[in-house]
Structure formats: C-alpha cells, structure tokens
C-alpha atoms as a PDB file:
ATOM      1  CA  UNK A   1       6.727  -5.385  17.587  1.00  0.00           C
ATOM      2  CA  UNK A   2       3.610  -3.575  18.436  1.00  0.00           C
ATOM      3  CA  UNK A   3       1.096  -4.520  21.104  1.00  0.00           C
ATOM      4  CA  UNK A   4      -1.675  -5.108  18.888  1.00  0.00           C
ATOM      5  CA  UNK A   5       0.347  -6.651  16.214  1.00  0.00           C
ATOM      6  CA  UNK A   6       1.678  -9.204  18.817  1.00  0.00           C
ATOM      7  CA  UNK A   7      -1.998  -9.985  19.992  1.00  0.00           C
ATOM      8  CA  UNK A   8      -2.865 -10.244  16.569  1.00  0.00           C
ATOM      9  CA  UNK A   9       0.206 -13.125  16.052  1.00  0.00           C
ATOM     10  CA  UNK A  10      -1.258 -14.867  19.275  1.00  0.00           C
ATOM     11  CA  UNK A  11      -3.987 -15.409  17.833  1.00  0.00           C
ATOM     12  CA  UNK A  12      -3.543 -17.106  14.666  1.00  0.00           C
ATOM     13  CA  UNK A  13      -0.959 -19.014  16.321  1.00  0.00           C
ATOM     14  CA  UNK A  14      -3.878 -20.775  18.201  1.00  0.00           C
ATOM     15  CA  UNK A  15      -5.297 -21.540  14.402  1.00  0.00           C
ATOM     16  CA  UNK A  16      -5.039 -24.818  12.579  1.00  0.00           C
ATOM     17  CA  UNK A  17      -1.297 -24.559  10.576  1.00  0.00           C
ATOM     18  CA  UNK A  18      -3.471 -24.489   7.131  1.00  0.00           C
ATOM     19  CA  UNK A  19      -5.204 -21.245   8.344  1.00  0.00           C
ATOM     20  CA  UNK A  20      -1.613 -19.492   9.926  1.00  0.00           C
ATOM     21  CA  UNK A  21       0.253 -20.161   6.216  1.00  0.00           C
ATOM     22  CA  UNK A  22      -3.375 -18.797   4.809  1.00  0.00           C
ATOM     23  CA  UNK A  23      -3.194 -15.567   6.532  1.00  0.00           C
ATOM     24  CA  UNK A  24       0.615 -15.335   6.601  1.00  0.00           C
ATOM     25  CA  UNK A  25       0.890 -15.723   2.371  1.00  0.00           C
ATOM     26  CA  UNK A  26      -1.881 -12.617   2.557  1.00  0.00           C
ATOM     27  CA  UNK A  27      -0.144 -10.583   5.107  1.00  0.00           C
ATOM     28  CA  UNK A  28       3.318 -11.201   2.810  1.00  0.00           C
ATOM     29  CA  UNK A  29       1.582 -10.022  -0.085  1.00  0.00           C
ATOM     30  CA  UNK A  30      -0.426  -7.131   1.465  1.00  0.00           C
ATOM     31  CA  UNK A  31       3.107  -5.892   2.267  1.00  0.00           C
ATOM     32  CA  UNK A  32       4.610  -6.143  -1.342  1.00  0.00           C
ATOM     33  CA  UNK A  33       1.146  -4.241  -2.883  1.00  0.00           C
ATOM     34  CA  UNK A  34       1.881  -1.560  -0.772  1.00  0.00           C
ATOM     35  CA  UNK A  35       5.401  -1.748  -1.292  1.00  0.00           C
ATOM     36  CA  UNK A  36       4.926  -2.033  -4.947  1.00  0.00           C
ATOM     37  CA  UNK A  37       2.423   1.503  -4.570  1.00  0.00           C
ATOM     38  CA  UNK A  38       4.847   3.228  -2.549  1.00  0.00           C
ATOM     39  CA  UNK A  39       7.607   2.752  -5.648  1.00  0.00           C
ATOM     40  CA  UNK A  40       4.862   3.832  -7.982  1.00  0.00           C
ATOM     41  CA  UNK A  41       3.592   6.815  -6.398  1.00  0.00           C
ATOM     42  CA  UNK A  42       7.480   7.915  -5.810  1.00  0.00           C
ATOM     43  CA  UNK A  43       8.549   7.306  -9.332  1.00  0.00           C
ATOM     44  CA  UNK A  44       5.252   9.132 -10.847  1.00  0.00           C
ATOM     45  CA  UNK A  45       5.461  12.373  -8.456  1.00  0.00           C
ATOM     46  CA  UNK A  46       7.063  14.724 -10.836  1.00  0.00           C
ATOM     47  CA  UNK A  47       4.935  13.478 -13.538  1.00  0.00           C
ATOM     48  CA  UNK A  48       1.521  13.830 -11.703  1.00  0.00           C
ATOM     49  CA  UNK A  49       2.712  17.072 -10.282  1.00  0.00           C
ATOM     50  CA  UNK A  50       3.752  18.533 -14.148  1.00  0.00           C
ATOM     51  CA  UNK A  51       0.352  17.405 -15.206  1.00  0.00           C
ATOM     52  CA  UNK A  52      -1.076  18.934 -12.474  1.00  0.00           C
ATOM     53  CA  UNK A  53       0.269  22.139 -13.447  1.00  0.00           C
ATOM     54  CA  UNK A  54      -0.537  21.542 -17.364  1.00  0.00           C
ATOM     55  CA  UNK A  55      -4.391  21.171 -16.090  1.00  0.00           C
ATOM     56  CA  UNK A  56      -4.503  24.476 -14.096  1.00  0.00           C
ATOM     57  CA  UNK A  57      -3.137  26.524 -17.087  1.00  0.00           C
ATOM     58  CA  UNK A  58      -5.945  24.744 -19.156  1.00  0.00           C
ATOM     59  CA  UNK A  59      -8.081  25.785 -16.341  1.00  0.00           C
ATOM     60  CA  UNK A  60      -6.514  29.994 -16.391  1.00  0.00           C
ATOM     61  CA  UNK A  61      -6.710  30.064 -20.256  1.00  0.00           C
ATOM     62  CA  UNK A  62     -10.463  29.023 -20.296  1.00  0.00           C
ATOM     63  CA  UNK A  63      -9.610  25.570 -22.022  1.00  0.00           C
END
C-alpha cells in the first residue's frame, strides 16, 4: 500500500463507522466503473480503430 493511500485510510478510520462504510461502498464502486471502462475500451479497440480508418477515407475521398 501506498503512502498516501495509507494516510488516506488513517483518516477515515478516525470517522464515525456510518461515514467509513459511506466512503468505503464509493471507493468499491469507483473501482468496478473503472473496471467496467477498462473491459469496454479493450473489447471496442478494433472497432473504434476500423471506424477510425472508415472516417479518414471519407475524409481522402472528399466525403
């Protein structure tokens, strides 16, 4: 664990156990978004990338 991430966890320990389950529910699902983006952005490279390519010969041809 980080420095700063271990400062961070010393701090809301000193919270009230309402606030620490607050912020740890958000921190959980901060972690699955970005999870969840990650998967998306892998799984759509090859189509962003072939429309990508589509758009630039739109752009050549005048289109």
């Amino acid at each position: 664990m980080t420095e700063l991430l271990e400062k961070a966890v010393a701090e809301v320990s000193k919270l009230p156990r309402q606030e620490q389950n607050t912020i740890a529910a958000w921190l959980l699902e901060e972690l699955a978004s970005e999870r969840r983006w990650d998967k998306a952005f892998a799984e759509s490279a090859d189509v962003l990338a072939k429309l990508g390519e589509e758009a630039l010969a739109e752009y050549h041809a005048g289109l």
